[in-house]
C-alpha atoms as a PDB file:
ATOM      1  CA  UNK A   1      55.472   8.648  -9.301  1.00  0.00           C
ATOM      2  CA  UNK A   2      58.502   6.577  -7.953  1.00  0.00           C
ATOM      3  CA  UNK A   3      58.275   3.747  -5.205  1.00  0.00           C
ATOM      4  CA  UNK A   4      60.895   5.252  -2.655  1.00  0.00           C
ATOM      5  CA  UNK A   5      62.538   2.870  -0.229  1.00  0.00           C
ATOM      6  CA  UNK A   6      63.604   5.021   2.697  1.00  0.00           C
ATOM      7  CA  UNK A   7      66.385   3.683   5.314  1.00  0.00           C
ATOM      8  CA  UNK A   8      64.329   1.862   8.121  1.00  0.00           C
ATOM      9  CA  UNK A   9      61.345   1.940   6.533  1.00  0.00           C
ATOM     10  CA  UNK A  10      59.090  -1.006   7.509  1.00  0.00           C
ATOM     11  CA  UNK A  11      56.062  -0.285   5.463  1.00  0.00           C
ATOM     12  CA  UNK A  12      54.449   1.350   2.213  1.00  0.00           C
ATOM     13  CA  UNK A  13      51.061   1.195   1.645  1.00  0.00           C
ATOM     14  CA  UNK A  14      49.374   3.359  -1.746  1.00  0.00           C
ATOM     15  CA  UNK A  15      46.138   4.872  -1.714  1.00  0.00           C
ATOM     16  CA  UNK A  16      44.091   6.854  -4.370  1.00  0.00           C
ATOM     17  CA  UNK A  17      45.601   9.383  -3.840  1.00  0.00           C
ATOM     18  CA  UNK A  18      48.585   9.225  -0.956  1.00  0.00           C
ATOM     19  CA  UNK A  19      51.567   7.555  -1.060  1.00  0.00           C
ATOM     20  CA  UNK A  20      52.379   6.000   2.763  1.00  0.00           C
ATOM     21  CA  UNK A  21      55.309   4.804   3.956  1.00  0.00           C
ATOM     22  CA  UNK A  22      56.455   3.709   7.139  1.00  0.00           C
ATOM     23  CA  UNK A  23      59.657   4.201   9.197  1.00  0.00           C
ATOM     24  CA  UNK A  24      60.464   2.275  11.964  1.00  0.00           C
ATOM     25  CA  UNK A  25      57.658   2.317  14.752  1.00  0.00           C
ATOM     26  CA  UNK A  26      57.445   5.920  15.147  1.00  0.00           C
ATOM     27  CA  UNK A  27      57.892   7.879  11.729  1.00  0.00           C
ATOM     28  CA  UNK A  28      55.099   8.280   8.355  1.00  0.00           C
ATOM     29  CA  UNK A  29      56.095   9.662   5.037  1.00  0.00           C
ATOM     30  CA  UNK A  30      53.197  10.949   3.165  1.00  0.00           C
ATOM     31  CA  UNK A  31      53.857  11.599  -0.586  1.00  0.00           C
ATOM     32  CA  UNK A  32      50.876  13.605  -2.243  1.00  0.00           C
ATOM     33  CA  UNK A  33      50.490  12.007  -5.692  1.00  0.00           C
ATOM     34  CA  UNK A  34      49.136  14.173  -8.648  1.00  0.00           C
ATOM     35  CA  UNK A  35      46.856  11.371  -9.084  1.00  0.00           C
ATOM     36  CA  UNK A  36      43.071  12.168  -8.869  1.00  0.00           C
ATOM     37  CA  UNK A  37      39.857  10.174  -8.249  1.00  0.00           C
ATOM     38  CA  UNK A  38      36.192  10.268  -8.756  1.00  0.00           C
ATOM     39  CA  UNK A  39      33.239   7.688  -8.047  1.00  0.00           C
ATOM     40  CA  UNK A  40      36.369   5.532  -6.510  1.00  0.00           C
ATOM     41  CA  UNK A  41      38.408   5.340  -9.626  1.00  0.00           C
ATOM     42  CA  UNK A  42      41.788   6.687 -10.354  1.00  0.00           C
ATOM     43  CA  UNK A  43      41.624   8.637 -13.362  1.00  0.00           C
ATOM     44  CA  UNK A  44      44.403   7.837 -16.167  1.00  0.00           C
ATOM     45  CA  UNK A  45      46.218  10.751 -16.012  1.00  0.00           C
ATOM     46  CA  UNK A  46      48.010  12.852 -13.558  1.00  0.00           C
ATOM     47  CA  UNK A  47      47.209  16.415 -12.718  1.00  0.00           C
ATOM     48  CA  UNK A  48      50.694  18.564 -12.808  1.00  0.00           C
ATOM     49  CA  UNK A  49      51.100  20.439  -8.963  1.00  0.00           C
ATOM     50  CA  UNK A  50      48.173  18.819  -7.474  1.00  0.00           C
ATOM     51  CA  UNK A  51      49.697  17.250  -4.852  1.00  0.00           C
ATOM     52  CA  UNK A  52      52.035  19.817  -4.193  1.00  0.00           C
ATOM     53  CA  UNK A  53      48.296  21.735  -3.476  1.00  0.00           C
ATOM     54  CA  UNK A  54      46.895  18.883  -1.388  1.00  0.00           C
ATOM     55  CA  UNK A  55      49.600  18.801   1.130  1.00  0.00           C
ATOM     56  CA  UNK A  56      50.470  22.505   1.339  1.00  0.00           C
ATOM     57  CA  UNK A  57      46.978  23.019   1.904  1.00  0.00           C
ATOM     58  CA  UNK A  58      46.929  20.115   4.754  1.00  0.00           C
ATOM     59  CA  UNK A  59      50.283  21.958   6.265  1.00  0.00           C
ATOM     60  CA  UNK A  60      48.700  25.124   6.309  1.00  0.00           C
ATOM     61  CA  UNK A  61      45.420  24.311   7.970  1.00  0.00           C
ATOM     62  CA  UNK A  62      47.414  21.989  10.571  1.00  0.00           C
ATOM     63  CA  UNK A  63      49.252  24.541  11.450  1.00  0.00           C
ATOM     64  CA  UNK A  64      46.337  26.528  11.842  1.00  0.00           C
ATOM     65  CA  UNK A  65      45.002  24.668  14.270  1.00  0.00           C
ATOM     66  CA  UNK A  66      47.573  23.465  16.642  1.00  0.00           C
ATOM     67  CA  UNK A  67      46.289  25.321  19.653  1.00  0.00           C
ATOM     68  CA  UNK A  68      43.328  23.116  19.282  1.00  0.00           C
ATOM     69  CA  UNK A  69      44.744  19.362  20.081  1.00  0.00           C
ATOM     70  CA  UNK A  70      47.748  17.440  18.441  1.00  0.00           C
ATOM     71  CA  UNK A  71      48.332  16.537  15.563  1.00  0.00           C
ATOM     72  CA  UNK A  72      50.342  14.230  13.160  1.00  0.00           C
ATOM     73  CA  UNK A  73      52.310  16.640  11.273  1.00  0.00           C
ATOM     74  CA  UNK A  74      56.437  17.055  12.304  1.00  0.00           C
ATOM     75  CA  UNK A  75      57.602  18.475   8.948  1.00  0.00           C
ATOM     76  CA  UNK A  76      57.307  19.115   5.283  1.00  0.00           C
ATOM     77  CA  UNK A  77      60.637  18.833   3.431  1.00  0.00           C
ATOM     78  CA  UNK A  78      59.390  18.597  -0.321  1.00  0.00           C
ATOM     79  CA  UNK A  79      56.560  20.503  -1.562  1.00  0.00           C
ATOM     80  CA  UNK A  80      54.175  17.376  -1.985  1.00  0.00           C
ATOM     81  CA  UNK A  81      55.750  15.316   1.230  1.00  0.00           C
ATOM     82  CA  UNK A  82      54.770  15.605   4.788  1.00  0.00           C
ATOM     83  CA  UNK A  83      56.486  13.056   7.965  1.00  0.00           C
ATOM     84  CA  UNK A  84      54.596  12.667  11.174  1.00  0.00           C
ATOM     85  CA  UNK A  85      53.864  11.016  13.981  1.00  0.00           C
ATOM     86  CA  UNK A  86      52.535   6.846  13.310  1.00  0.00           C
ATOM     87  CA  UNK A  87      49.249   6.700  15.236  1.00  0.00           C
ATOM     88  CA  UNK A  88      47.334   3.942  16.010  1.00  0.00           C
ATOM     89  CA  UNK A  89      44.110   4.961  14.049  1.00  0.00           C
ATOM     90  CA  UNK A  90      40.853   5.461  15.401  1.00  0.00           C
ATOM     91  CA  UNK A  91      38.371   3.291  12.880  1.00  0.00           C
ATOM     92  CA  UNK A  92      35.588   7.050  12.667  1.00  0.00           C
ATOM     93  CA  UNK A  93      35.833   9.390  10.648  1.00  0.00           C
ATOM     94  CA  UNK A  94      34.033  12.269  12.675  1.00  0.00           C
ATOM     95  CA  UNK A  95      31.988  13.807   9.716  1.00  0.00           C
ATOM     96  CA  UNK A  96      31.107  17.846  11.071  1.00  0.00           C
ATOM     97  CA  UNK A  97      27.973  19.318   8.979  1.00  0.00           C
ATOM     98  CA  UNK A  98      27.072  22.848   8.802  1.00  0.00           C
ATOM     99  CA  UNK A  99      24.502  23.346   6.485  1.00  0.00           C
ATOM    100  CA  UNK A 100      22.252  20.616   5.338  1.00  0.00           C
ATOM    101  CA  UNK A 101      24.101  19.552   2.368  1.00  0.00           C
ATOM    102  CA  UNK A 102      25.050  16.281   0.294  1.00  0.00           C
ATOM    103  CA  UNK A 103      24.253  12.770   2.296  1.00  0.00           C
ATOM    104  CA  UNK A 104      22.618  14.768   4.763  1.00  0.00           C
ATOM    105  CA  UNK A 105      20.429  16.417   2.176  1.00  0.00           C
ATOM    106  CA  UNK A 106      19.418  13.010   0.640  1.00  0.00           C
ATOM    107  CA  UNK A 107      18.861  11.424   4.058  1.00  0.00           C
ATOM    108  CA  UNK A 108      16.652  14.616   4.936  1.00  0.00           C
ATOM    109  CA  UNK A 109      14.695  14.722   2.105  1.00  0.00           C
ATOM    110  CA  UNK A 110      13.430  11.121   2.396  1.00  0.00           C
ATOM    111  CA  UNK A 111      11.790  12.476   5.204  1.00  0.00           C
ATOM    112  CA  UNK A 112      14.097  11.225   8.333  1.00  0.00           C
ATOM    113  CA  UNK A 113      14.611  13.735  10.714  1.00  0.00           C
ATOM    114  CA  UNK A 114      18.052  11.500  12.697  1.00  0.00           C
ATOM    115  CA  UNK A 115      21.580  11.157  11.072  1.00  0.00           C
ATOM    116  CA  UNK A 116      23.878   9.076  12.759  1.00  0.00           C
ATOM    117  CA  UNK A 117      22.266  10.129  16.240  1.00  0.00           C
ATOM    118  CA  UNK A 118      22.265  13.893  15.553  1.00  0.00           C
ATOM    119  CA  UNK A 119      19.021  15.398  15.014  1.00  0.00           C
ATOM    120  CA  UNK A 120      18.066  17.516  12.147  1.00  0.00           C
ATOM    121  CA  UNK A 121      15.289  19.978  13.078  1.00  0.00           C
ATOM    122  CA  UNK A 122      11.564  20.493  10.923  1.00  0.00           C
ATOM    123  CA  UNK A 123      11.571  23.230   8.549  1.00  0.00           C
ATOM    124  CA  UNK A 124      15.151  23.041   6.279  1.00  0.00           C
ATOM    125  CA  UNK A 125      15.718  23.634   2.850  1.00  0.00           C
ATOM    126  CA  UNK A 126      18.880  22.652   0.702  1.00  0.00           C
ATOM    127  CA  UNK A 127      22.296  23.791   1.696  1.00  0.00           C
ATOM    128  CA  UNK A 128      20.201  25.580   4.994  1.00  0.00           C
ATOM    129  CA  UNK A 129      22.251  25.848   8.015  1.00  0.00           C
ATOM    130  CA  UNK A 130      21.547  24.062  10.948  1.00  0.00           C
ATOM    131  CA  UNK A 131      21.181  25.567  14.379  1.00  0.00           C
ATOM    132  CA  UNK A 132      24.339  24.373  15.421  1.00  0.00           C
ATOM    133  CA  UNK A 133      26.876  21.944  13.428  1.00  0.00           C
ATOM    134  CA  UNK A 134      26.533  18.431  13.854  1.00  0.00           C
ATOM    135  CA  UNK A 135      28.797  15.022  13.947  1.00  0.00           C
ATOM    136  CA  UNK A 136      28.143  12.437  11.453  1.00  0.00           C
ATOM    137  CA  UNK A 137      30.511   9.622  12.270  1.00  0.00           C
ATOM    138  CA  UNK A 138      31.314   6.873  10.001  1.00  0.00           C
ATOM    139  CA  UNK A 139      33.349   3.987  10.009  1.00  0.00           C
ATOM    140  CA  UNK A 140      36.524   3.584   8.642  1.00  0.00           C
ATOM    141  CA  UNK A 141      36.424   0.808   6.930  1.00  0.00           C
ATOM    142  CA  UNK A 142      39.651  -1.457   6.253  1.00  0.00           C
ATOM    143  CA  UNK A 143      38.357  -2.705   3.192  1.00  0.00           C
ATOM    144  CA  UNK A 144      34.911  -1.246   1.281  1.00  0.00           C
ATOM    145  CA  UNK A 145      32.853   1.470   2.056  1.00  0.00           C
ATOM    146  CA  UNK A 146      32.540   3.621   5.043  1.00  0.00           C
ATOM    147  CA  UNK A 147      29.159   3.084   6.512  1.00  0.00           C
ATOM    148  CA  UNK A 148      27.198   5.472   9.013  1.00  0.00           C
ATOM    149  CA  UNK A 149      27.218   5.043  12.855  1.00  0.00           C
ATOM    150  CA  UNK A 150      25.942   6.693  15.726  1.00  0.00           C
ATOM    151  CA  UNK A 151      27.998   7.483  18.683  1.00  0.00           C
ATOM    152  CA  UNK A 152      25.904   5.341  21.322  1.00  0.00           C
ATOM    153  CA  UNK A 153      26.980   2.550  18.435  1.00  0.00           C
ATOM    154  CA  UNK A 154      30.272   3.412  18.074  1.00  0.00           C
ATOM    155  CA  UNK A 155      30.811   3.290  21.898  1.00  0.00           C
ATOM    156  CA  UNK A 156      28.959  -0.553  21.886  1.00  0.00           C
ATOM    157  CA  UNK A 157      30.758  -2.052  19.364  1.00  0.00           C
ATOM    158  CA  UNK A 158      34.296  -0.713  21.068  1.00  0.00           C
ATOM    159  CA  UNK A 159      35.425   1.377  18.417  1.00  0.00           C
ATOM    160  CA  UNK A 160      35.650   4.239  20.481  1.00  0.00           C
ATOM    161  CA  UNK A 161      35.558   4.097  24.461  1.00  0.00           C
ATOM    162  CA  UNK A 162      32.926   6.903  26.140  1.00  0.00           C
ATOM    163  CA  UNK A 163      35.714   9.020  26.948  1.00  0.00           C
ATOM    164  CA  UNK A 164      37.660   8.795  23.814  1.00  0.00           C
ATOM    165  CA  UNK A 165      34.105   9.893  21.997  1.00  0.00           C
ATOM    166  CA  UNK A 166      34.106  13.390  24.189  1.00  0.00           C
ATOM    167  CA  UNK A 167      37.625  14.227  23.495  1.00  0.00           C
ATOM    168  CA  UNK A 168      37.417  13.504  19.457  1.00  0.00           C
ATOM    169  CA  UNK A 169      33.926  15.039  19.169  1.00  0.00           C
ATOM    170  CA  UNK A 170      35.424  18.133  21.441  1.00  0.00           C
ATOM    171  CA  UNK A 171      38.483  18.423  19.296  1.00  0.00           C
ATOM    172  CA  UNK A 172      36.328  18.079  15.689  1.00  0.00           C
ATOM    173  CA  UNK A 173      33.515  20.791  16.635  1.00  0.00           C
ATOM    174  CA  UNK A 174      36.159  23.506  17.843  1.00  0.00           C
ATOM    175  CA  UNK A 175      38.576  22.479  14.317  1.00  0.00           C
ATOM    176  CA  UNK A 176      35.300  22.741  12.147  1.00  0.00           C
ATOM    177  CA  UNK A 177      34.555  26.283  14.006  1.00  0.00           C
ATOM    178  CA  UNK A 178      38.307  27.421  13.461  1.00  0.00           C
ATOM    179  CA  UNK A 179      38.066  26.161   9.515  1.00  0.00           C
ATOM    180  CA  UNK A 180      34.587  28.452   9.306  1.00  0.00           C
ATOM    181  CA  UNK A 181      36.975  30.814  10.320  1.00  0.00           C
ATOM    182  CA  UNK A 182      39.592  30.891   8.147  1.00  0.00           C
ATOM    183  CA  UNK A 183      37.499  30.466   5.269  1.00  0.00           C
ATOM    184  CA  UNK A 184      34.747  33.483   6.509  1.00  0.00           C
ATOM    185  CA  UNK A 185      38.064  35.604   5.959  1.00  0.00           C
ATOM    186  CA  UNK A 186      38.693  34.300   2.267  1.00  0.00           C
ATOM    187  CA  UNK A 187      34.875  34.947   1.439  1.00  0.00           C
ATOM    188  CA  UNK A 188      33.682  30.878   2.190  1.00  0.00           C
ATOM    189  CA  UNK A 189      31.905  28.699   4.274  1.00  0.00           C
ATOM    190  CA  UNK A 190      33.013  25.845   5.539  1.00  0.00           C
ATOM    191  CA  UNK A 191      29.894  23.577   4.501  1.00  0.00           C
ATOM    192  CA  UNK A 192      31.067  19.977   5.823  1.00  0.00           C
ATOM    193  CA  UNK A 193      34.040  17.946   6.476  1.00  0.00           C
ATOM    194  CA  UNK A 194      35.479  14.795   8.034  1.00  0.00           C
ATOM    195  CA  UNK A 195      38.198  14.783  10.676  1.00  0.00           C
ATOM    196  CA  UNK A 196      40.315  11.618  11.449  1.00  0.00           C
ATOM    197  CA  UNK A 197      42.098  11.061  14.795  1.00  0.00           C
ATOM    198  CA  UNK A 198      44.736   8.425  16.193  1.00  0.00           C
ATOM    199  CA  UNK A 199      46.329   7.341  19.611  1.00  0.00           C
ATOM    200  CA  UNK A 200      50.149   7.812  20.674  1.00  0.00           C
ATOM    201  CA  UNK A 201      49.589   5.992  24.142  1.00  0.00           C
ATOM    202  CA  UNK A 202      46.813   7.582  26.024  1.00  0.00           C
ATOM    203  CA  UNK A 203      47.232  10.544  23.704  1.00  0.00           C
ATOM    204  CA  UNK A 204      44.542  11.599  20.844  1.00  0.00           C
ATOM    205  CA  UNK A 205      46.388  13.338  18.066  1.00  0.00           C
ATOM    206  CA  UNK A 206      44.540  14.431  14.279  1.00  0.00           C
ATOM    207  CA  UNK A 207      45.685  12.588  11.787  1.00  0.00           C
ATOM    208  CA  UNK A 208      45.552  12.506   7.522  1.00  0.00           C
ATOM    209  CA  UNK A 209      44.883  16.014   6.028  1.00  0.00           C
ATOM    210  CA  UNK A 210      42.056  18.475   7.128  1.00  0.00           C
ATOM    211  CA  UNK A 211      39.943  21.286   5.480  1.00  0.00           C
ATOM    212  CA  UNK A 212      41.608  20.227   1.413  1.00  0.00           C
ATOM    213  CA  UNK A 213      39.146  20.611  -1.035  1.00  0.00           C
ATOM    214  CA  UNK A 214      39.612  16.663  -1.520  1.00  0.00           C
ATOM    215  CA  UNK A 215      37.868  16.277   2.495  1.00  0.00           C
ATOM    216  CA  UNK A 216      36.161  19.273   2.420  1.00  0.00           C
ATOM    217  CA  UNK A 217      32.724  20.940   1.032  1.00  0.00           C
ATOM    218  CA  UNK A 218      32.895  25.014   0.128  1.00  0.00           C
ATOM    219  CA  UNK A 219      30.235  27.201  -0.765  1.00  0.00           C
ATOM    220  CA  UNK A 220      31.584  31.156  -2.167  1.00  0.00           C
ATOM    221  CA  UNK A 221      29.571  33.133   1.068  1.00  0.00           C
ATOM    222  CA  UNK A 222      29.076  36.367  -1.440  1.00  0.00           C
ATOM    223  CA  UNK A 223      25.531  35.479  -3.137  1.00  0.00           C
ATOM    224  CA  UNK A 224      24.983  32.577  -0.673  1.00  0.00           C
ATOM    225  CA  UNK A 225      21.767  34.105   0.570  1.00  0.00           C
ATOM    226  CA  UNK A 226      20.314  35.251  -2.291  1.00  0.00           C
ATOM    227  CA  UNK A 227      20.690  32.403  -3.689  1.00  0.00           C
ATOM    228  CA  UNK A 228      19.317  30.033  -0.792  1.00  0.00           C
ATOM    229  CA  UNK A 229      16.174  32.432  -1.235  1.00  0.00           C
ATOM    230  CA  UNK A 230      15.686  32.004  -4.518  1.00  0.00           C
ATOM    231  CA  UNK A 231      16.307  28.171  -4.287  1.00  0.00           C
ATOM    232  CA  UNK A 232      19.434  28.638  -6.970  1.00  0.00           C
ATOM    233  CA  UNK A 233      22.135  26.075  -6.851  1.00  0.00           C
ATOM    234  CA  UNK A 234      25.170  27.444  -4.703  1.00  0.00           C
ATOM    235  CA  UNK A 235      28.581  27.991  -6.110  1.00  0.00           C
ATOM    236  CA  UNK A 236      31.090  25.894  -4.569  1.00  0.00           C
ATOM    237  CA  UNK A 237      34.795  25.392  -4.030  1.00  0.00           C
ATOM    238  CA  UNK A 238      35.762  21.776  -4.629  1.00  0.00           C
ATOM    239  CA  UNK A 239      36.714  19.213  -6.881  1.00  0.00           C
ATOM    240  CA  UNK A 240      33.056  19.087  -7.736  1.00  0.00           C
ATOM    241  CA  UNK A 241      33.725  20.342 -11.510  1.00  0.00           C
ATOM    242  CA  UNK A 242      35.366  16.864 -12.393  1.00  0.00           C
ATOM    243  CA  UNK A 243      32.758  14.827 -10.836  1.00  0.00           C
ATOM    244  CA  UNK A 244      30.581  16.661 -13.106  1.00  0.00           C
ATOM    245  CA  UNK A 245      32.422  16.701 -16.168  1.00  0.00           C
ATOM    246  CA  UNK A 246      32.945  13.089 -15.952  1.00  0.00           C
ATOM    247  CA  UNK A 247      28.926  12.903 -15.221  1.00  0.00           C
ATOM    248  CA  UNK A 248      28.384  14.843 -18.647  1.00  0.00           C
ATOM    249  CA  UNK A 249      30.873  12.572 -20.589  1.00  0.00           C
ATOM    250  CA  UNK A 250      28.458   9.211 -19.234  1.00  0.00           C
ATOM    251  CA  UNK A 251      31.083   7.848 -16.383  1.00  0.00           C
ATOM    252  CA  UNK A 252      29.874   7.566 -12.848  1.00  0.00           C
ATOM    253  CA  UNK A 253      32.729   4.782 -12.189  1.00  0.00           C
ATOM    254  CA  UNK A 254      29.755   2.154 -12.901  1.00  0.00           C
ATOM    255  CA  UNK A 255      30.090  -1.399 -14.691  1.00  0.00           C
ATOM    256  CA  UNK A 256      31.042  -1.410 -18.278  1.00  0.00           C
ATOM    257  CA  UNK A 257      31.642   2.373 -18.406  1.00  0.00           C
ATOM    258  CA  UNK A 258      34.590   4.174 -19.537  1.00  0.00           C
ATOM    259  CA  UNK A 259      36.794   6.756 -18.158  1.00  0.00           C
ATOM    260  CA  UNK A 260      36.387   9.590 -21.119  1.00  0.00           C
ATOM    261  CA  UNK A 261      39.541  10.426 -22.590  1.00  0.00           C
ATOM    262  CA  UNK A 262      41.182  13.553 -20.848  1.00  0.00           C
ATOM    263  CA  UNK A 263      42.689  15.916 -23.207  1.00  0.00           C
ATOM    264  CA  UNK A 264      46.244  18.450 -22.419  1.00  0.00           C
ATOM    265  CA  UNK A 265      43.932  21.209 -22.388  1.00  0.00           C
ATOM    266  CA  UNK A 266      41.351  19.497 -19.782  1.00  0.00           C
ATOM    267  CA  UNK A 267      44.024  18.158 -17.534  1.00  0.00           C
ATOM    268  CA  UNK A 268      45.952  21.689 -17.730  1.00  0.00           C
ATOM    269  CA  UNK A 269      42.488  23.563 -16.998  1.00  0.00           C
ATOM    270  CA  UNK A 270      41.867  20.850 -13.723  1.00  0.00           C
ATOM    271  CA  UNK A 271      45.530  21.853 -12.768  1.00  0.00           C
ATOM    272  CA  UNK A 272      44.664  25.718 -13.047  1.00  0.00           C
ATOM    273  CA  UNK A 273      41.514  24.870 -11.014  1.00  0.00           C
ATOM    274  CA  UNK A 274      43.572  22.990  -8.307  1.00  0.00           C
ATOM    275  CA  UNK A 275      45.898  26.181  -8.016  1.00  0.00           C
ATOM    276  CA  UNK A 276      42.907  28.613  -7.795  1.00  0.00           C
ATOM    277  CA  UNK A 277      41.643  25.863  -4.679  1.00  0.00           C
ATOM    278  CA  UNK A 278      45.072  26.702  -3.170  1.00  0.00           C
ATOM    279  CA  UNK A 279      45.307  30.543  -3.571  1.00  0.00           C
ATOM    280  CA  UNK A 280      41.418  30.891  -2.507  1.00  0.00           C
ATOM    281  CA  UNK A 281      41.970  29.036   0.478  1.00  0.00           C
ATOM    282  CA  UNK A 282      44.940  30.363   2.312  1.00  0.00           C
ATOM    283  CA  UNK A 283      45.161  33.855   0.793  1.00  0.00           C
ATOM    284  CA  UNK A 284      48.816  32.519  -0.427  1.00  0.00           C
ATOM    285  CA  UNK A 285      50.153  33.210  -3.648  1.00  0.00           C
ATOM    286  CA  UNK A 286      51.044  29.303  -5.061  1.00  0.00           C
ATOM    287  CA  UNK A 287      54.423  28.942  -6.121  1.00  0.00           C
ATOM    288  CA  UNK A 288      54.579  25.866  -8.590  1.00  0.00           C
ATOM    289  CA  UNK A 289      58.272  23.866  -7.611  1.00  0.00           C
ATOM    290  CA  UNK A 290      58.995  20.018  -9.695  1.00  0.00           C
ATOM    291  CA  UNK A 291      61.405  17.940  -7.776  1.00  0.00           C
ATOM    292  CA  UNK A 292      63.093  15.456  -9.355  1.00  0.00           C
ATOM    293  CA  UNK A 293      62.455  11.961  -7.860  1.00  0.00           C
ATOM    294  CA  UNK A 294      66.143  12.331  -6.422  1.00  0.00           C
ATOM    295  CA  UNK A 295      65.414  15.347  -5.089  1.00  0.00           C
ATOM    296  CA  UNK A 296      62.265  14.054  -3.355  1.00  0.00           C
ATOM    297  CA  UNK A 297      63.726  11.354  -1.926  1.00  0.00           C
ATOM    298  CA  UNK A 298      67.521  13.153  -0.919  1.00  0.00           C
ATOM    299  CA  UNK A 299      65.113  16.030   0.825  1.00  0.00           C
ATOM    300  CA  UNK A 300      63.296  13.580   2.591  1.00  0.00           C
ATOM    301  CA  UNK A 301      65.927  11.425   3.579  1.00  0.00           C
ATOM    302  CA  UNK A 302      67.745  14.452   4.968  1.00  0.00           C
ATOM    303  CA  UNK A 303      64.518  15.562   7.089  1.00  0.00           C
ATOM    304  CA  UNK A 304      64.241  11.855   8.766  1.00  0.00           C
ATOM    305  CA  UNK A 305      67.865  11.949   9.873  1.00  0.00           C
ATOM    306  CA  UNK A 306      67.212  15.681  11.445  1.00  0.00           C
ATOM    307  CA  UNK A 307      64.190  14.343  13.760  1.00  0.00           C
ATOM    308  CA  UNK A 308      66.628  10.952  14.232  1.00  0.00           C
ATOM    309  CA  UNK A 309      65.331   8.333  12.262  1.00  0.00           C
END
């Protein structure tokens, strides 16, 4: 994918997954790559349309929850590029859990009963819900890996201020309740997600993307029961089936180990998969669209000089 250099822009950072750039004090352009990652690791090749997915998906559930508190999002004028609002970030990601599922699982089935502050109650099996859904906060780290914190902690070390806390953990428990749902009405549950939020002044907005299946846990809610009874595996919605494909070919992004090859057919099958993610989760009919590079960058230009940048 190109390196674009917008007019004013004052910044470009790349991550996995997202290009970021930076315009001027006020402005972000986020360009959804069709790169993909696993155990950390950008995989060699590119997945055609995913991040046309990704950020249609991010568009439609921030939309979907405006009512709820601000967010980042102004407009998306190319099918894989979104401009918002530069926050100052807040270093948590506010983790919201459902069911007991994943890290929670594992923590749970050493025997601790406290997560990051929230308690878990006696008596849970795998992928159980709990009583009520509960906040996980990590940080959010500049550099290495996000590590677990509870809110009392958070509040010490200054990341967060005791009112700031309230509002986030407000705003992430009534977005996690509106993304159960929107996915009860496409046949899911929303199983666990993270949130991220920023600061505009004295004002909290969400930032990044919210409720993709790149942030975001699904189980299929037909069969969920049966299956919990019968202690089966559930099915899920995610990006799970590369993680375990790349499992079954020996790479879990350790040491010495070796991305497996990824043949046209794989790569075409992962880009199938990504559209089924898409049509699953908004109900919307995906509409594959390839922009030229000029394109990309003449639509985006066009959208920056229309909110005055």
């Amino acid at each position: 994918m190109a390196n674009f250099n917008f007019p004013q822009q004052t910044g470009f950072y790349q991550g996995k997954v997202r290009d970021v750039y930076s315009i001027g004090e006020q402005w972000l352009v986020m360009v959804a790559s069709d790169r993909i990652s696993a155990f950390d690791v950008i995989l060699p090749r590119p997945i055609p349309f995913k991040g046309q997915v990704l950020n249609q998906i991010a568009a439609y559930m921030l939309e979907a929850t405006a009512d709820i508190c601000p967010n980042w999002l102004t407009t998306v004028p190319a099918p894989n590029v979104s401009i918002g609002r530069r926050c100052e970030p807040i270093r948590l990601e506010m983790v919201v859990r459902g069911n007991l599922t994943g890290h929670a699982w594992r923590t749970y089935s050493a025997g601790q009963r406290v997560l990051c502050g929230a308690a878990m109650p006696d008596g849970l099996k795998e992928n159980d819900y709990f009583p009520q859904p509960i906040i996980t906060p990590s940080t959010k780290a500049v550099e290495g890996h996000d590590e677990d914190i509870s809110p009392q902690e958070a509040i010490y070390t200054g990341l967060v201020t005791q009112e700031e806390w309230e509002t986030i953990s407000r705003y992430a428990l009534a977005l996690f309740e509106r993304g159960k749902q929107l996915a009860a009405k496409q046949g899911l549950i929303l199983v666990d997600t993270k949130y991220e939020f920023g600061k505009i002044g004295d004002t909290i907005y969400l930032m990044d993307e919210i409720h993709t299946p790149d942030s975001s846990r699904y189980f299929y809610a037909d069969g969920f029961e049966e299956r919990q009874e019968k202690g089966e595996r559930q099915k899920q919605l995610s990006k799970e089936f590369v993680r375990e494909w790349l499992i079954a070919n020996n790479f879990m992004g350790k040491e010495g180990q070796t991305v497996p090859e990824m043949s046209d057919e794989w790569v075409n099958t992962i880009s199938g998969r990504y559209i089924e993610l898409y049509e699953k989760l908004t109900g919307r009919k995906f509409e594959p669209t390839k922009l030229t590079d000029e394109e990309t960058f003449e639509r985006t230009v066009k959208a920056l000089g229309a909110i005055g940048q």
